[in-house]
PDB file of N, CA and C in Angstrom:
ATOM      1  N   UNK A   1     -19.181  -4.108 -34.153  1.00  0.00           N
ATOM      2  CA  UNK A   1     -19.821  -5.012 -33.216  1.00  0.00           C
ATOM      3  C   UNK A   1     -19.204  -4.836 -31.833  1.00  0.00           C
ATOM      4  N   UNK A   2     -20.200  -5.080 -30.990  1.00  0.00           N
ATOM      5  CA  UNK A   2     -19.564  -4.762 -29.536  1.00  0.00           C
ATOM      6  C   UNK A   2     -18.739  -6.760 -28.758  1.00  0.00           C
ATOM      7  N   UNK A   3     -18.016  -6.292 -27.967  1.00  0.00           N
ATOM      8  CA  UNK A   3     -17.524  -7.621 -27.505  1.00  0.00           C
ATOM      9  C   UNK A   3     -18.558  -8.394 -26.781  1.00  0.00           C
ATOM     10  N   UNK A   4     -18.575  -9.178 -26.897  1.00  0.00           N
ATOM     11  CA  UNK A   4     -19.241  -9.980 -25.973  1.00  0.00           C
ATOM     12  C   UNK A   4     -19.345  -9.952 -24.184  1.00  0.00           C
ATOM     13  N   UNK A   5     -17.825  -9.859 -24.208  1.00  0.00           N
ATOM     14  CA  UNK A   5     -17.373 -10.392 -22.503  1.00  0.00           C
ATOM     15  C   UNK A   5     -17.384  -8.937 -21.594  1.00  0.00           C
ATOM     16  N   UNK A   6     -17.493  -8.273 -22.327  1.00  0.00           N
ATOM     17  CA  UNK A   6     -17.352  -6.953 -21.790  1.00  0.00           C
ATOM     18  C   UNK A   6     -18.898  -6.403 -20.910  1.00  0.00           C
ATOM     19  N   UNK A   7     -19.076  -6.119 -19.592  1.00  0.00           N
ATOM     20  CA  UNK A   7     -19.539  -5.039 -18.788  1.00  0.00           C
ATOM     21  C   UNK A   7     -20.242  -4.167 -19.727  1.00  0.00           C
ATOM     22  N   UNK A   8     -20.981  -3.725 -19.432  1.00  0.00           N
ATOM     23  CA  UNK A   8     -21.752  -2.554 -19.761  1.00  0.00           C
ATOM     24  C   UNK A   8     -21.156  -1.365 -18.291  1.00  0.00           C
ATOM     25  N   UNK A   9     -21.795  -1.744 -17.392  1.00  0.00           N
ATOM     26  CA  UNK A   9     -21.805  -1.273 -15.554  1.00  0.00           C
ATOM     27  C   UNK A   9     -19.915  -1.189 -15.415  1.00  0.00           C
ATOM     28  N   UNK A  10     -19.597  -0.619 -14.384  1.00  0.00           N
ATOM     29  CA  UNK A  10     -18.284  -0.876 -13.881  1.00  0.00           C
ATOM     30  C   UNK A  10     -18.493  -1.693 -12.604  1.00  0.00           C
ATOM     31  N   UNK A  11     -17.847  -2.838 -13.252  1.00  0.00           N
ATOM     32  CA  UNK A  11     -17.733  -4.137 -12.028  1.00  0.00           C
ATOM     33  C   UNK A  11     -17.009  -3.457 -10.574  1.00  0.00           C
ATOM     34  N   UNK A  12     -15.952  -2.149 -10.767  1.00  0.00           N
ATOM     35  CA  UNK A  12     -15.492  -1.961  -9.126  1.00  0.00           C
ATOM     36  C   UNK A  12     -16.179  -0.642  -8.678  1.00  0.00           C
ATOM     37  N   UNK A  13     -17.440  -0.310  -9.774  1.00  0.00           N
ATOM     38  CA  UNK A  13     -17.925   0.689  -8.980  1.00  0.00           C
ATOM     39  C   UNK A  13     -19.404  -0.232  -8.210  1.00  0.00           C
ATOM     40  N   UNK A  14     -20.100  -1.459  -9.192  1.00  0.00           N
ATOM     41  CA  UNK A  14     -20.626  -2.166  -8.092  1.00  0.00           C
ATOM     42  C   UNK A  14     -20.660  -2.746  -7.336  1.00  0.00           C
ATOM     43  N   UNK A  15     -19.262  -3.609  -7.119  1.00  0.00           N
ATOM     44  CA  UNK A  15     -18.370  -3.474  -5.868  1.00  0.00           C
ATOM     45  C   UNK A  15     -18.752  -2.856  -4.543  1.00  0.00           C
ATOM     46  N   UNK A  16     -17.817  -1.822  -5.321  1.00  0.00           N
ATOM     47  CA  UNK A  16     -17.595  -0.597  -4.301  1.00  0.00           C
ATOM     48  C   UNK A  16     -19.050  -0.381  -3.481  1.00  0.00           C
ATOM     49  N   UNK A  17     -20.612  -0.385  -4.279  1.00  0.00           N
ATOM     50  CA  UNK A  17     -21.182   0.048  -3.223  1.00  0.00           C
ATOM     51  C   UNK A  17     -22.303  -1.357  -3.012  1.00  0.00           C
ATOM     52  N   UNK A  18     -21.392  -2.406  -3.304  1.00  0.00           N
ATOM     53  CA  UNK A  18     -22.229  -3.409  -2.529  1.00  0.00           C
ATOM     54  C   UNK A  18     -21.472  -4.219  -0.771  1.00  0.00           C
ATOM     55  N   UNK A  19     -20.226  -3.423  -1.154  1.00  0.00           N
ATOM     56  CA  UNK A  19     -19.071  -2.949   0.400  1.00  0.00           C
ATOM     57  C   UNK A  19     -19.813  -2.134   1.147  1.00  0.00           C
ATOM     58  N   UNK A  20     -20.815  -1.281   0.978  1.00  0.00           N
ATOM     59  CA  UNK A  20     -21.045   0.185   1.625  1.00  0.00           C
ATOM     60  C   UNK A  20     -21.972  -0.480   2.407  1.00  0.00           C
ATOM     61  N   UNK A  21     -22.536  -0.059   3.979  1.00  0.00           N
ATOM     62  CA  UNK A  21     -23.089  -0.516   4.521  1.00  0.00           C
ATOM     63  C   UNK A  21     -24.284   0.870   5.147  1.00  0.00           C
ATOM     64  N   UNK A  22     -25.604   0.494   5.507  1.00  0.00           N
ATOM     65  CA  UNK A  22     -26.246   1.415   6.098  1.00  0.00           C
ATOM     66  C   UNK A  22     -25.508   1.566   7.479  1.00  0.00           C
ATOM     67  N   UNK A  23     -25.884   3.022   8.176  1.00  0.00           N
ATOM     68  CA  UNK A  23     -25.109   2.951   9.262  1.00  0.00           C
ATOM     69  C   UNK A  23     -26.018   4.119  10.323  1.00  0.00           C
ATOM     70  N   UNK A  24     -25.777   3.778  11.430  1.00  0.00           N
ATOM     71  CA  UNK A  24     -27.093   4.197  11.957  1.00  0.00           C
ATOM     72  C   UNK A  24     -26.683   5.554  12.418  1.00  0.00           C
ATOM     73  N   UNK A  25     -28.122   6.615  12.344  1.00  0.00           N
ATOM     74  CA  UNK A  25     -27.076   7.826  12.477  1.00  0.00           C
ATOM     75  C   UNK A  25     -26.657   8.261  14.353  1.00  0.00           C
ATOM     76  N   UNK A  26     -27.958   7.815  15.046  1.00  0.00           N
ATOM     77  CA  UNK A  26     -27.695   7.631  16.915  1.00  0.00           C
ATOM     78  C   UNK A  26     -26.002   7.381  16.789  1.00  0.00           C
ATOM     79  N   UNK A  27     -26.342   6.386  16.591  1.00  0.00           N
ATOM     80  CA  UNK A  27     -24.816   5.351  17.293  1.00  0.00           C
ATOM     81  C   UNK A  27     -23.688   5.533  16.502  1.00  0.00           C
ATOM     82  N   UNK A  28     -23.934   5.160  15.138  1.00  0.00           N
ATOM     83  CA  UNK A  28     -22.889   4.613  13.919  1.00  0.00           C
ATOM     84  C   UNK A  28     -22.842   3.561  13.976  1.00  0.00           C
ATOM     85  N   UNK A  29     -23.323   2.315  14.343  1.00  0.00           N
ATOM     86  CA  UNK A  29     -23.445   0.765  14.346  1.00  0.00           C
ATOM     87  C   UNK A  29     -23.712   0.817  12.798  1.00  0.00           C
ATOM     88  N   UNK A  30     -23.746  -0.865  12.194  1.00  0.00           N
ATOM     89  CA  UNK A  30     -23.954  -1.120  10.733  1.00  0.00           C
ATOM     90  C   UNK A  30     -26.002  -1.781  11.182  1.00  0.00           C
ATOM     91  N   UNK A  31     -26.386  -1.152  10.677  1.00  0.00           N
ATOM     92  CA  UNK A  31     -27.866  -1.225  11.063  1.00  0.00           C
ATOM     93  C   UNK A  31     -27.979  -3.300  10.332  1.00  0.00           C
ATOM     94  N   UNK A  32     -28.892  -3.550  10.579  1.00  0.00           N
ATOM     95  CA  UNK A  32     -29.232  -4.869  10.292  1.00  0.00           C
ATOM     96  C   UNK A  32     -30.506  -4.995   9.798  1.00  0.00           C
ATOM     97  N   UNK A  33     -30.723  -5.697   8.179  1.00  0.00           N
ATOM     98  CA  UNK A  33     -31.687  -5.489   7.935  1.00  0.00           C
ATOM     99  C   UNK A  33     -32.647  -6.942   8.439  1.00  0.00           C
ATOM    100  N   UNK A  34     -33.923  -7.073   8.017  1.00  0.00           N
ATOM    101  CA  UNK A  34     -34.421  -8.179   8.937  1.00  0.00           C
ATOM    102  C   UNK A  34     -35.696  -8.402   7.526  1.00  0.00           C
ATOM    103  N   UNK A  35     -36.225  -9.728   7.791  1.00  0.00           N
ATOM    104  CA  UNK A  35     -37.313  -9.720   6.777  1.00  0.00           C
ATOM    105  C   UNK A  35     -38.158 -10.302   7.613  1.00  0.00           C
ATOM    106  N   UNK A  36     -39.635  -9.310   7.839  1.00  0.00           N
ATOM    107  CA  UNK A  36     -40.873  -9.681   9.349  1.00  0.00           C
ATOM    108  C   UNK A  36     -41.948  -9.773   8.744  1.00  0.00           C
ATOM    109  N   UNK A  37     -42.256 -10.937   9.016  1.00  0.00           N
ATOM    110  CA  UNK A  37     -43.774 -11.593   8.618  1.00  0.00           C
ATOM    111  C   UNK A  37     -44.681 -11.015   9.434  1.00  0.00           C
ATOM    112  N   UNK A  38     -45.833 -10.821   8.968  1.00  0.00           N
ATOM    113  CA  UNK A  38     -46.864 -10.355   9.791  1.00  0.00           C
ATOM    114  C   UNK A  38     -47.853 -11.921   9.683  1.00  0.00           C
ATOM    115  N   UNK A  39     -48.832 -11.792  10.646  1.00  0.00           N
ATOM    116  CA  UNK A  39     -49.425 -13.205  10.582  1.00  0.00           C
ATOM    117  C   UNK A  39     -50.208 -13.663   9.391  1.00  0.00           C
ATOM    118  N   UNK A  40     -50.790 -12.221   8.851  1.00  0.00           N
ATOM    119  CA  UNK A  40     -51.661 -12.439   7.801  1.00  0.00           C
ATOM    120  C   UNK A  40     -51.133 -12.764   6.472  1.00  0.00           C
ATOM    121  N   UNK A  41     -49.300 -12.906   6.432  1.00  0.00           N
ATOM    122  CA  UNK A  41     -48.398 -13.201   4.889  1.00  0.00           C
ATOM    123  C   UNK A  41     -47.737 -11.978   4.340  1.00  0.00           C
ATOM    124  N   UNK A  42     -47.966 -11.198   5.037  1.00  0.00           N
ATOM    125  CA  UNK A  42     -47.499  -9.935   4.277  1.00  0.00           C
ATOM    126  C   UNK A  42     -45.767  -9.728   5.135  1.00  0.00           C
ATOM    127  N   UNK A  43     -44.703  -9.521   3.723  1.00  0.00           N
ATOM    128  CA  UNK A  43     -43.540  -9.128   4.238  1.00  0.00           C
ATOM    129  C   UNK A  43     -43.239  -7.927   3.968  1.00  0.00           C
ATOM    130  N   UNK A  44     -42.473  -7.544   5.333  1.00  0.00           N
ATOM    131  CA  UNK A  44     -41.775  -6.533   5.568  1.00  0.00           C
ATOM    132  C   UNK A  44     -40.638  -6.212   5.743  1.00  0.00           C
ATOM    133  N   UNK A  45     -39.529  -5.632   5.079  1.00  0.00           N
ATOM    134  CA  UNK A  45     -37.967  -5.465   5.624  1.00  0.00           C
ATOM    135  C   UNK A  45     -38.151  -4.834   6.637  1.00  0.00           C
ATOM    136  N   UNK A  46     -37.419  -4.483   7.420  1.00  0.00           N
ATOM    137  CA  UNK A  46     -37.417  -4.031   9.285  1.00  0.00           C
ATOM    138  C   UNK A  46     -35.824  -3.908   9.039  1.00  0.00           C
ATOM    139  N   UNK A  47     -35.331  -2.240   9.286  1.00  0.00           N
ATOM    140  CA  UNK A  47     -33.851  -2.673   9.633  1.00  0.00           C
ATOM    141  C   UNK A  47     -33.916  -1.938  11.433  1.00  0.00           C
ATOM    142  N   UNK A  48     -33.133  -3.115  11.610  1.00  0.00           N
ATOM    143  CA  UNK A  48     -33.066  -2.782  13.113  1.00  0.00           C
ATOM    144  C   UNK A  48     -31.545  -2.326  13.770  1.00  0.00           C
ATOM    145  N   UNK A  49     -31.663  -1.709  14.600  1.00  0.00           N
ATOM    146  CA  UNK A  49     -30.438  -1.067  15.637  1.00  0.00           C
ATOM    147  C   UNK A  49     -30.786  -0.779  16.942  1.00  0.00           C
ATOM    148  N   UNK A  50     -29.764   0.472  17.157  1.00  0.00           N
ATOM    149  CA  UNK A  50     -30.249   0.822  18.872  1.00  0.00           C
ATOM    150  C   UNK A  50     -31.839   1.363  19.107  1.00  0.00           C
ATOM    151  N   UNK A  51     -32.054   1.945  18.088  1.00  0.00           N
ATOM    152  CA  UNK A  51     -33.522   2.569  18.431  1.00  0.00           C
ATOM    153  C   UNK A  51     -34.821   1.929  18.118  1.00  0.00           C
ATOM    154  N   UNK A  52     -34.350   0.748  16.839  1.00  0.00           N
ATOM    155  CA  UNK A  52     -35.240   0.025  16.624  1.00  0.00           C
ATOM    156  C   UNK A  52     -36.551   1.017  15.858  1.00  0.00           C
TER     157      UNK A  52
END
């Protein structure tokens, strides 16, 4: 029988890349993601930076 309490995933490898950030390639800023409504209801993620 398998343990109960135990991970399947490695907890410091999802960690590790929920630390990791997009990064913009122009600049190197940490890009920003955005969530943009359009009027008609429909969403969109938008990540924004220098170039937009």
């Amino acid at each position: 029988m398998s343990e109960k309490g135990k991970s399947k995933t490695g907890v410091a490898a999802r960690s590790e890349n929920k630390s990791k950030s997009i990064v913009c390639r122009n600049c190197g800023n940490k890009i920003e993601t955005v969530i943009a409504v359009s009027p008609s209801g429909k969403k969109r993620i938008r990540r924004i930076c220098c170039c937009e």
